[in-house]
Protein backbone atom coordinates (compact mmCIF):
# COMPACT_ATOMS: atom_id res chain seq x y z
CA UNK A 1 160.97 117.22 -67.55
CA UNK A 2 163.00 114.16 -67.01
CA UNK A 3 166.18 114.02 -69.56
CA UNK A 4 164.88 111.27 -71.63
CA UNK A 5 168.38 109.71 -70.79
CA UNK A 6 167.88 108.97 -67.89
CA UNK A 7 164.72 107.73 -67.87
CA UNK A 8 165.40 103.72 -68.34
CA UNK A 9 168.25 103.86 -65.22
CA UNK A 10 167.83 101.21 -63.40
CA UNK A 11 170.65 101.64 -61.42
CA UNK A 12 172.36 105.26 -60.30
CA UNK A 13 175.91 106.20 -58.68
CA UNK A 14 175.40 108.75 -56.48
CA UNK A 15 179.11 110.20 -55.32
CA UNK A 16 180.18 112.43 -52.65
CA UNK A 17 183.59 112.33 -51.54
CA UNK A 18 183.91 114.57 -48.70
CA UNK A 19 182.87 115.12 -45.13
CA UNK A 20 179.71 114.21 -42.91
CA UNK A 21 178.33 117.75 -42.92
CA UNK A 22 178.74 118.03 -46.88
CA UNK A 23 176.56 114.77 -47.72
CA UNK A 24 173.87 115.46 -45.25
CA UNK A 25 173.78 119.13 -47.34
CA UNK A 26 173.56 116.53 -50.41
CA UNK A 27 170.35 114.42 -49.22
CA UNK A 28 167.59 116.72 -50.56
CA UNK A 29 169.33 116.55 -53.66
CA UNK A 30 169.39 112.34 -53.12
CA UNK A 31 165.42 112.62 -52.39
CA UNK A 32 164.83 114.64 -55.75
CA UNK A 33 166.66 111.74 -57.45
CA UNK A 34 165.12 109.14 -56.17
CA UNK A 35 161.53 110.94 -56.77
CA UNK A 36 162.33 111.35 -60.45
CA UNK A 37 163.57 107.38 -60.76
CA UNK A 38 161.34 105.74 -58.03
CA UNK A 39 162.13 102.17 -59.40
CA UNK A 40 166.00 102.56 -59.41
CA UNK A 41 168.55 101.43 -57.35
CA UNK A 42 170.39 104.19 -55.83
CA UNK A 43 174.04 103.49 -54.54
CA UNK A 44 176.14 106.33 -52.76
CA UNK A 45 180.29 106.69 -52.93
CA UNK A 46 180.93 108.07 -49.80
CA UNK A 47 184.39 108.92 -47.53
CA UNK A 48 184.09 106.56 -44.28
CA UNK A 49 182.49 109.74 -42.71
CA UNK A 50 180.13 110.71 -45.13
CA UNK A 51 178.95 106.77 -45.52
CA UNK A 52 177.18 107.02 -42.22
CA UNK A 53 174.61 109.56 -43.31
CA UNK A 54 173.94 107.08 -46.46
CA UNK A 55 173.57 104.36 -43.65
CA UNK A 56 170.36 106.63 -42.33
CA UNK A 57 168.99 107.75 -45.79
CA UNK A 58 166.10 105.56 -46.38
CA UNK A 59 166.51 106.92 -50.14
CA UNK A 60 169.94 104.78 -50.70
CA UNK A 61 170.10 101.72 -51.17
CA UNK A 62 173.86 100.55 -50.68
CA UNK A 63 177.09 102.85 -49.83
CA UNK A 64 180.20 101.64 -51.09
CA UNK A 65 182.85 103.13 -48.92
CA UNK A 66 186.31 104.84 -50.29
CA UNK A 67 188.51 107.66 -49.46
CA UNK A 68 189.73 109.77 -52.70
CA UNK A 69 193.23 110.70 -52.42
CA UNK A 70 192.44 113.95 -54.35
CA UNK A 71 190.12 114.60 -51.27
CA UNK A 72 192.69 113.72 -48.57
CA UNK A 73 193.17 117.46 -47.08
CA UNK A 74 196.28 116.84 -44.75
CA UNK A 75 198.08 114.62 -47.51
CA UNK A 76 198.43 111.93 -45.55
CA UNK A 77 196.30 108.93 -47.31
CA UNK A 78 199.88 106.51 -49.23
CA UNK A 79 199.70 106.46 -52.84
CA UNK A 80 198.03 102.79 -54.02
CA UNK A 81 196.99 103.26 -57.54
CA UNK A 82 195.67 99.27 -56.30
CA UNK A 83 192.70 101.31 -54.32
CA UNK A 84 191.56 102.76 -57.51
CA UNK A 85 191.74 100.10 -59.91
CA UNK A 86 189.87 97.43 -57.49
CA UNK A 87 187.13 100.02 -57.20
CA UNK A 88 186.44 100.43 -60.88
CA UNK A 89 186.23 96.70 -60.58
CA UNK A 90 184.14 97.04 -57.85
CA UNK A 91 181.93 99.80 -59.46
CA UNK A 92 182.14 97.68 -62.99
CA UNK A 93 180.24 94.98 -61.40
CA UNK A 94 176.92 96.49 -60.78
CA UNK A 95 176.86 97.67 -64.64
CA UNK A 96 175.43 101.68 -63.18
CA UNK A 97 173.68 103.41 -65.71
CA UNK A 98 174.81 106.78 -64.66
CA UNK A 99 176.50 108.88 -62.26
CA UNK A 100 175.98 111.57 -60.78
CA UNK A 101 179.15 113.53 -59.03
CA UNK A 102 178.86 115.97 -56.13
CA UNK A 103 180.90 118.86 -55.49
CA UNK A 104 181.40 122.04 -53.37
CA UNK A 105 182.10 125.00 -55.96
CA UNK A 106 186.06 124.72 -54.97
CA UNK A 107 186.19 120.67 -55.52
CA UNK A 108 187.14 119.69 -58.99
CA UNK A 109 184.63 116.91 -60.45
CA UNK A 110 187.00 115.31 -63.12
CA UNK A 111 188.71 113.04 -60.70
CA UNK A 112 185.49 111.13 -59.85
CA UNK A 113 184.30 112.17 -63.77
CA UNK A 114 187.45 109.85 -64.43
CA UNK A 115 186.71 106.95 -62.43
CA UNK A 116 183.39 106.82 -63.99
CA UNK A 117 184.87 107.06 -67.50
CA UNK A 118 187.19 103.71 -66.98
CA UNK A 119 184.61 102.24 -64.91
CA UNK A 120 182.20 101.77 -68.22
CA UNK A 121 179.05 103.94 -66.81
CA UNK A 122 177.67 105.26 -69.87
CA UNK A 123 175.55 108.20 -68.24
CA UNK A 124 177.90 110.89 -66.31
CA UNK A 125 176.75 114.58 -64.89
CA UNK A 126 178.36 116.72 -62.67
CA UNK A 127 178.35 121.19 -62.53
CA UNK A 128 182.61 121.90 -63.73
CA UNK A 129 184.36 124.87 -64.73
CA UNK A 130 186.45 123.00 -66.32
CA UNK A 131 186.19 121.66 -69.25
CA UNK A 132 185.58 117.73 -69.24
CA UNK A 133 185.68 117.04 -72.53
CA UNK A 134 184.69 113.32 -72.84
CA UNK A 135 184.56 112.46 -69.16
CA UNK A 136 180.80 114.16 -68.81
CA UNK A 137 177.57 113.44 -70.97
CA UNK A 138 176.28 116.39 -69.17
CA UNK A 139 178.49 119.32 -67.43
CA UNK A 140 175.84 121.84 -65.74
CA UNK A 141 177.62 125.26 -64.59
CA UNK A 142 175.75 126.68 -61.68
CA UNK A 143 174.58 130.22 -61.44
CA UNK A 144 176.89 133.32 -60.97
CA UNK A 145 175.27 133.87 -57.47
CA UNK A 146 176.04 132.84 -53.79
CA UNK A 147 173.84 129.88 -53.55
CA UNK A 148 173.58 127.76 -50.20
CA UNK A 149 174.91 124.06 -50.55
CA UNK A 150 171.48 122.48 -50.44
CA UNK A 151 170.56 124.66 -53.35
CA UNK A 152 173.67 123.34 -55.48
CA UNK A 153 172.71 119.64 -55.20
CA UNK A 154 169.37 120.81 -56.24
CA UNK A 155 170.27 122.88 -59.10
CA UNK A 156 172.66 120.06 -60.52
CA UNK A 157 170.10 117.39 -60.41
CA UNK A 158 167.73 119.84 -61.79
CA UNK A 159 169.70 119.95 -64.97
CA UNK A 160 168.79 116.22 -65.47
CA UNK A 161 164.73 116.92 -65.28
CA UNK A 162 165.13 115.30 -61.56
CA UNK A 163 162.96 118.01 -59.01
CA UNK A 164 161.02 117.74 -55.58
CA UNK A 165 159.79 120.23 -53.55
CA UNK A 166 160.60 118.67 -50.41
CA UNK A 167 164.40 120.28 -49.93
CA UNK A 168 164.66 119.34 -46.38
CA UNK A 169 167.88 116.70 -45.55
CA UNK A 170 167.21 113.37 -44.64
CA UNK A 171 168.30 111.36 -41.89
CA UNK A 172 166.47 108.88 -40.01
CA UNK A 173 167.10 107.96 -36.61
CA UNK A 174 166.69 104.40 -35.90
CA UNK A 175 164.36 104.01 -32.96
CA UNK A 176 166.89 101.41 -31.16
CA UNK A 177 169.22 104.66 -30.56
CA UNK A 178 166.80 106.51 -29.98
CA UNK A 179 166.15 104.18 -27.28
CA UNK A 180 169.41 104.07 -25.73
CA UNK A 181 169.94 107.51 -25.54
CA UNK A 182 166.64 107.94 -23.93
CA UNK A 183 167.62 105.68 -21.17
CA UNK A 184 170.66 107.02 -20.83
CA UNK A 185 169.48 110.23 -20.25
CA UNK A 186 167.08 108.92 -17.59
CA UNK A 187 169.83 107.10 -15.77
CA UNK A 188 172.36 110.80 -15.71
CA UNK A 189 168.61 112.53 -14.87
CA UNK A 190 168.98 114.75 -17.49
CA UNK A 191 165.28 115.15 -18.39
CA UNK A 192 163.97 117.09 -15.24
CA UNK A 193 160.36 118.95 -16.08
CA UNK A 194 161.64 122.85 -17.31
CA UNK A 195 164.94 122.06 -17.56
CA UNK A 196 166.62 122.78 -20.77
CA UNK A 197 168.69 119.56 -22.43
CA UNK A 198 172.13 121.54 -24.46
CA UNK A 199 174.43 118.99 -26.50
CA UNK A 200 177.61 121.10 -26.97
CA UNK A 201 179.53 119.67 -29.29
CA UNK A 202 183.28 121.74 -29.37
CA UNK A 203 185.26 119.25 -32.21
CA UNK A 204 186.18 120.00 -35.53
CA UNK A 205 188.65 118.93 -37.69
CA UNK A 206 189.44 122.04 -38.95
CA UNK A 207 191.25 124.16 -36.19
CA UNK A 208 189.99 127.32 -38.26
CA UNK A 209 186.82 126.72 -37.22
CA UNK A 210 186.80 125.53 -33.92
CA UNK A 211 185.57 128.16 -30.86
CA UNK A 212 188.91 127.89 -28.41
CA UNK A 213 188.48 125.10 -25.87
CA UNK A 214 188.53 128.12 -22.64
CA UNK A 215 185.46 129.71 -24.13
CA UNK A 216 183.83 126.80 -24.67
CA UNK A 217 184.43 126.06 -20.89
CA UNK A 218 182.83 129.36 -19.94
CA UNK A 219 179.79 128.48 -22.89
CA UNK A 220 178.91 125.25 -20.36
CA UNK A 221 179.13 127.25 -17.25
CA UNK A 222 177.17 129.80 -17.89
CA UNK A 223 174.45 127.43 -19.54
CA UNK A 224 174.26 125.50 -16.42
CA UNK A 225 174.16 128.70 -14.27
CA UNK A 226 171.96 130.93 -15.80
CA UNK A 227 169.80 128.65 -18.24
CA UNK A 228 169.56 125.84 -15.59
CA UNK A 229 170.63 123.67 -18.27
CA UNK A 230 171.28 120.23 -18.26
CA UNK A 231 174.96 120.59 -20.58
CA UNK A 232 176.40 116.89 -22.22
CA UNK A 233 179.34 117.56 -23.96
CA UNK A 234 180.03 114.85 -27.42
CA UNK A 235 182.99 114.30 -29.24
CA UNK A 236 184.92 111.93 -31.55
CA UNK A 237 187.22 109.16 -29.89
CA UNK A 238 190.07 111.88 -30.60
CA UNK A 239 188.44 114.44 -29.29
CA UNK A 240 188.30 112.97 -25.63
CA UNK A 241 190.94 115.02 -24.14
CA UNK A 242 189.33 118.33 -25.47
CA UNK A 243 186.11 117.31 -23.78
CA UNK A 244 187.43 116.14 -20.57
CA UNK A 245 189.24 119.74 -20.40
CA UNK A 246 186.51 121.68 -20.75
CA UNK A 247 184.41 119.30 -17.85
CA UNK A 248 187.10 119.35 -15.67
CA UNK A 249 187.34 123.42 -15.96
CA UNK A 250 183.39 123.76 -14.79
CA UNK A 251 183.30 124.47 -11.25
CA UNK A 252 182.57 120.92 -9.11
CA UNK A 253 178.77 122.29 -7.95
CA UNK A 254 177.99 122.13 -11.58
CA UNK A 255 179.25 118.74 -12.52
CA UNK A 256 175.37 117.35 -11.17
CA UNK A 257 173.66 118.65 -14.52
CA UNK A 258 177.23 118.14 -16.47
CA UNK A 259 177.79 115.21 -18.94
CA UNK A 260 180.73 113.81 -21.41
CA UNK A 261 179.92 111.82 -24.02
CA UNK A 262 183.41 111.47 -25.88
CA UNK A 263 184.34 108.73 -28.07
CA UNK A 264 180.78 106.82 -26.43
CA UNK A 265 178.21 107.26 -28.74
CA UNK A 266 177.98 105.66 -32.24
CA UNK A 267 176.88 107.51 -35.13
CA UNK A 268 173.23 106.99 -34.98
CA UNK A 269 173.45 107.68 -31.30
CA UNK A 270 175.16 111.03 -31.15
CA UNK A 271 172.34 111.41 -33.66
CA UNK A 272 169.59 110.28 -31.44
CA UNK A 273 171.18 112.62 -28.95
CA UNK A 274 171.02 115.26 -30.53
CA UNK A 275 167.30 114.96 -32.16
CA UNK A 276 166.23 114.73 -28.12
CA UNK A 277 167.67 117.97 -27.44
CA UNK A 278 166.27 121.48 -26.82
CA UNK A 279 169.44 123.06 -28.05
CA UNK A 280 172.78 122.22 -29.71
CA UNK A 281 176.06 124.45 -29.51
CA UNK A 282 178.66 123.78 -32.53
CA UNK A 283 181.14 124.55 -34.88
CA UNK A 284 180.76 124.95 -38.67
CA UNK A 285 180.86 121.11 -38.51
CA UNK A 286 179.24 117.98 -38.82
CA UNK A 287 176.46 118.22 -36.11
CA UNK A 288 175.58 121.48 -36.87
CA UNK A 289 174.00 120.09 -39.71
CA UNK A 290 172.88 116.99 -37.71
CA UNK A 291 171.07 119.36 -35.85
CA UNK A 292 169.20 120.93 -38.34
CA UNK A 293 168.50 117.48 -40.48
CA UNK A 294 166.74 117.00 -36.98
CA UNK A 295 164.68 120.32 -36.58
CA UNK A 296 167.21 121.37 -33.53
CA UNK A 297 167.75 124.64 -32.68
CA UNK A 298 171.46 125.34 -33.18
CA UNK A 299 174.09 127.83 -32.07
CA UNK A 300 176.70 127.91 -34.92
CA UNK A 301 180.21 129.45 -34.10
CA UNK A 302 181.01 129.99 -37.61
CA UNK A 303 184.51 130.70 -38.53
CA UNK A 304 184.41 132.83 -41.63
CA UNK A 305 186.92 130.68 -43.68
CA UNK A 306 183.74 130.07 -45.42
CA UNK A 307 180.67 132.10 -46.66
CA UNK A 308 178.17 131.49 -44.05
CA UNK A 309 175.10 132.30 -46.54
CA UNK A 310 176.51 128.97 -48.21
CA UNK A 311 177.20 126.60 -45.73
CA UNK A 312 174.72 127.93 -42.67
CA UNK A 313 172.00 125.55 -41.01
CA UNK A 314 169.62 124.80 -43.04
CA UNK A 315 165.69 125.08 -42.67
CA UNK A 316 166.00 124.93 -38.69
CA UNK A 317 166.23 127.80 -36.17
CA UNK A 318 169.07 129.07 -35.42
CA UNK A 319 171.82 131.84 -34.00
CA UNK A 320 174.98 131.82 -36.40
CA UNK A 321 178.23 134.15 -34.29
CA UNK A 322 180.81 135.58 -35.79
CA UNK A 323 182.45 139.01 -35.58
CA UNK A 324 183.59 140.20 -38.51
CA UNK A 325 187.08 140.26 -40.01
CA UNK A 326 188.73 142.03 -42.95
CA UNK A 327 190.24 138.48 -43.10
CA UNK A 328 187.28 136.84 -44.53
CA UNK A 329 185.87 133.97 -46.43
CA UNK A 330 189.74 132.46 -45.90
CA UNK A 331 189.44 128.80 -46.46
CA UNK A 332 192.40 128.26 -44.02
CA UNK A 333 192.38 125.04 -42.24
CA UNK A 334 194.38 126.78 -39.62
CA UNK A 335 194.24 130.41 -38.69
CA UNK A 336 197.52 132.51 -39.44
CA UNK A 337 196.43 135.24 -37.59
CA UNK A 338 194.31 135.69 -34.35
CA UNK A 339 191.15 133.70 -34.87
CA UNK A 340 189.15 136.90 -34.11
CA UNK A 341 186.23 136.08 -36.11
CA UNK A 342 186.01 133.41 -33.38
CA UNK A 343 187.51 134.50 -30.29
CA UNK A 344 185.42 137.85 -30.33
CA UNK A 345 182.57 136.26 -29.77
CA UNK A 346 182.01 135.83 -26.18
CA UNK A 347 180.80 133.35 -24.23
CA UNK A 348 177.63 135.76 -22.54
CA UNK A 349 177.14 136.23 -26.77
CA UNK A 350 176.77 132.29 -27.29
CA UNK A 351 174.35 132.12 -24.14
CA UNK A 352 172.16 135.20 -25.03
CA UNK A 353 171.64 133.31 -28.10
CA UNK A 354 170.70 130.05 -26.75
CA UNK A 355 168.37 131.49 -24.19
CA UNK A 356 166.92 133.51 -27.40
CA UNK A 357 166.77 130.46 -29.21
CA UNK A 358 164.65 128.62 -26.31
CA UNK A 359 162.42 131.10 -25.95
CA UNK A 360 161.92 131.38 -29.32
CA UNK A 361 160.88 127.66 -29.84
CA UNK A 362 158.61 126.57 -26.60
CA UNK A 363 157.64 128.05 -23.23
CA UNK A 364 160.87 129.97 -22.09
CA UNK A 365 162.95 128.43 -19.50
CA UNK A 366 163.34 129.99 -16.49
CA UNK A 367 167.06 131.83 -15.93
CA UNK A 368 168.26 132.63 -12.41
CA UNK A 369 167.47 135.65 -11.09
CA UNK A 370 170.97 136.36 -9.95
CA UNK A 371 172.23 136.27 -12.96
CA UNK A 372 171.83 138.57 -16.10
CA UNK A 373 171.77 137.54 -19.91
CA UNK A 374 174.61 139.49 -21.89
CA UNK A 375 171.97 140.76 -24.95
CA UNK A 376 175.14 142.36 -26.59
CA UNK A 377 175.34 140.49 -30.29
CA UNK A 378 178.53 140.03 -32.40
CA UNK A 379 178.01 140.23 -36.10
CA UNK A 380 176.12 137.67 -37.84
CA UNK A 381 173.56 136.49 -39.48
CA UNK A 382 169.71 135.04 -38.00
């Protein structure tokens, strides 16, 4: 039942201050919201990354954009205690009934708690450890359990009456990318009949949990020459060098069925890409859960700086690779030893699983003869 507190808001902060991948994780718990207060106004706090999945959630309403210095991970963002006080202005303009603060279980809530507190919203839940003492109306502690990401958004708006039982994420793909990308992928001929369509996408911001460049390299060849694969390769505007390395390292009778897409495609694009494809290859990252907000099949390469029971794709098919370390569950941004929960997996491992994956979701594709699927499986989980 709905907390009878909530039940005149007319107008709802919804705040998540961290990455793309983390506020996609977030929009089931968005949906239930927005289900339990149909006639409010939802408005999302989002970093400049996580803003453009609020831009394709068709259950927000505005996004007010702002990067948290308590969320900064490298320590780079100046101090400008000006940034905070014009957004409580900002945020004391629209008069918000409540708020409701997302967190990952490591992320402290108080900061944004805070900001709430001098910005005048009377209404103010978030799940802390801590103690809040005024800065919360409600403080929900989760369950002693591993629970996946999408399951923490759900069981903190929960404690506020606010349910649904659809849990999938939400984004929505404007048809004009989708359009774009579909002609684009006419014009490279990358939509022959029986011929599998793989976005690999090797960025991350966390070196941690990125698959080394070299493997990736051998990842694309071996999808063009044993899948038959049509391979585009996506990245960020500072990731075109590490895309251009690993296309100029595939052998030149390959580069036919061979695409880059580095610092090209907007957000809703690389979106629109990826919804179009048979298969995407990834990091513990940002498209991974793209991918499965889209219902594609995905490859993860999942570092274990973090549990991947917690943070895996959700509600989509999928492979996730990893060998197993005595090293895990981390949370390194960069690896101080020998990335071997990475760098044993080998390429023949990431292919075996994407032919699986394919054959597992439509009419297999056919493989060449001449060459032979490595079936041997590094530790993970299905």
């Amino acid at each position: 039942m709905l907390d009878e507190r909530w039940s005149s808001a007319h107008s709802v902060l919804l705040i998540r201050l961290d990455n793309l991948g983390d506020m996609l994780l977030t929009t089931p718990a968005f949906h239930a919201v927005k289900e339990a207060l149909p006639g409010a106004r939802l408005t999302l706090l989002a970093s400049p990354m996580g803003a453009q999945v609020g831009n394709l959630d068709p259950d927000i309403d505005a996004v007010i954009i702002y990067q948290a210095p308590w969320m900064d991970p490298w320590g780079k963002l100046p101090q400008d205690s000006q940034r905070e006080q014009q957004l409580i202005a900002q945020i004391k303009e629209q008069h918000f009934d409540g708020a409701i603060i997302f967190t990952s279980y490591h992320q402290s809530a108080l900061p944004a708690a805070y900001l709430c507190y001098l910005s005048d919203i009377p209404l103010r839940a978030a799940a802390s450890i801590d103690g809040p003492g005024s800065l919360l109306t409600t403080r929900h502690k989760h369950p002693i359990r591993m629970m996946h990401e999408v399951e923490r958004g759900l069981d903190l708006v929960a404690a506020l009456g606010m349910t649904t039982i659809d849990d999938d994420m939400v984004l929505n793909v404007p048809d004009s990318a989708l359009v774009r990308v579909s002609s684009m992928l006419v014009a490279h001929g990358a939509r022959q009949e029986k011929q599998p369509l793989v976005v690999v996408h090797p960025g991350c911001s966390m070196p941690a949990r990125t698959y080394p460049r070299e493997l990736y390299t051998e990842v694309v060849r071996l999808l063009i020459e044993q899948l038959h694969a049509f391979v585009i390769v996506t990245g960020a505007s500072d990731e075109q060098e590490l895309v251009a390395s690993i296309l100029e390292g595939v052998p030149v009778e390959y580069q036919h069925t061979l695409l880059g897409q580095a610092g090209i495609l907007s957000f809703p694009e690389l979106c629109a890409l990826i919804q179009s494809a048979d298969l995407t290859i990834t990091n513990n990252t940002g498209p991974m859960h793209i991918a499965a907000a889209l219902k594609t099949p995905v490859v993860a390469l999942f570092a274990l700086t973090n549990p991947p029971e917690q943070w895996g794709p959700w509600h989509v098919p999928y492979r996730q690779l990893y060998h197993d370390v005595s090293c895990r569950i981390c949370y390194q941004r960069v690896c101080p030893y020998q990335h071997e929960c990475l760098r044993l997996v080998s390429p023949g491992m990431v292919v075996a699983a994407a032919h699986e994956l394919l054959t597992e979701v439509s009419t297999p594709f056919p493989i060449n003869p001449t060459q032979k699927i490595a079936n041997t499986q590094p530790q993970g989980i299905n």
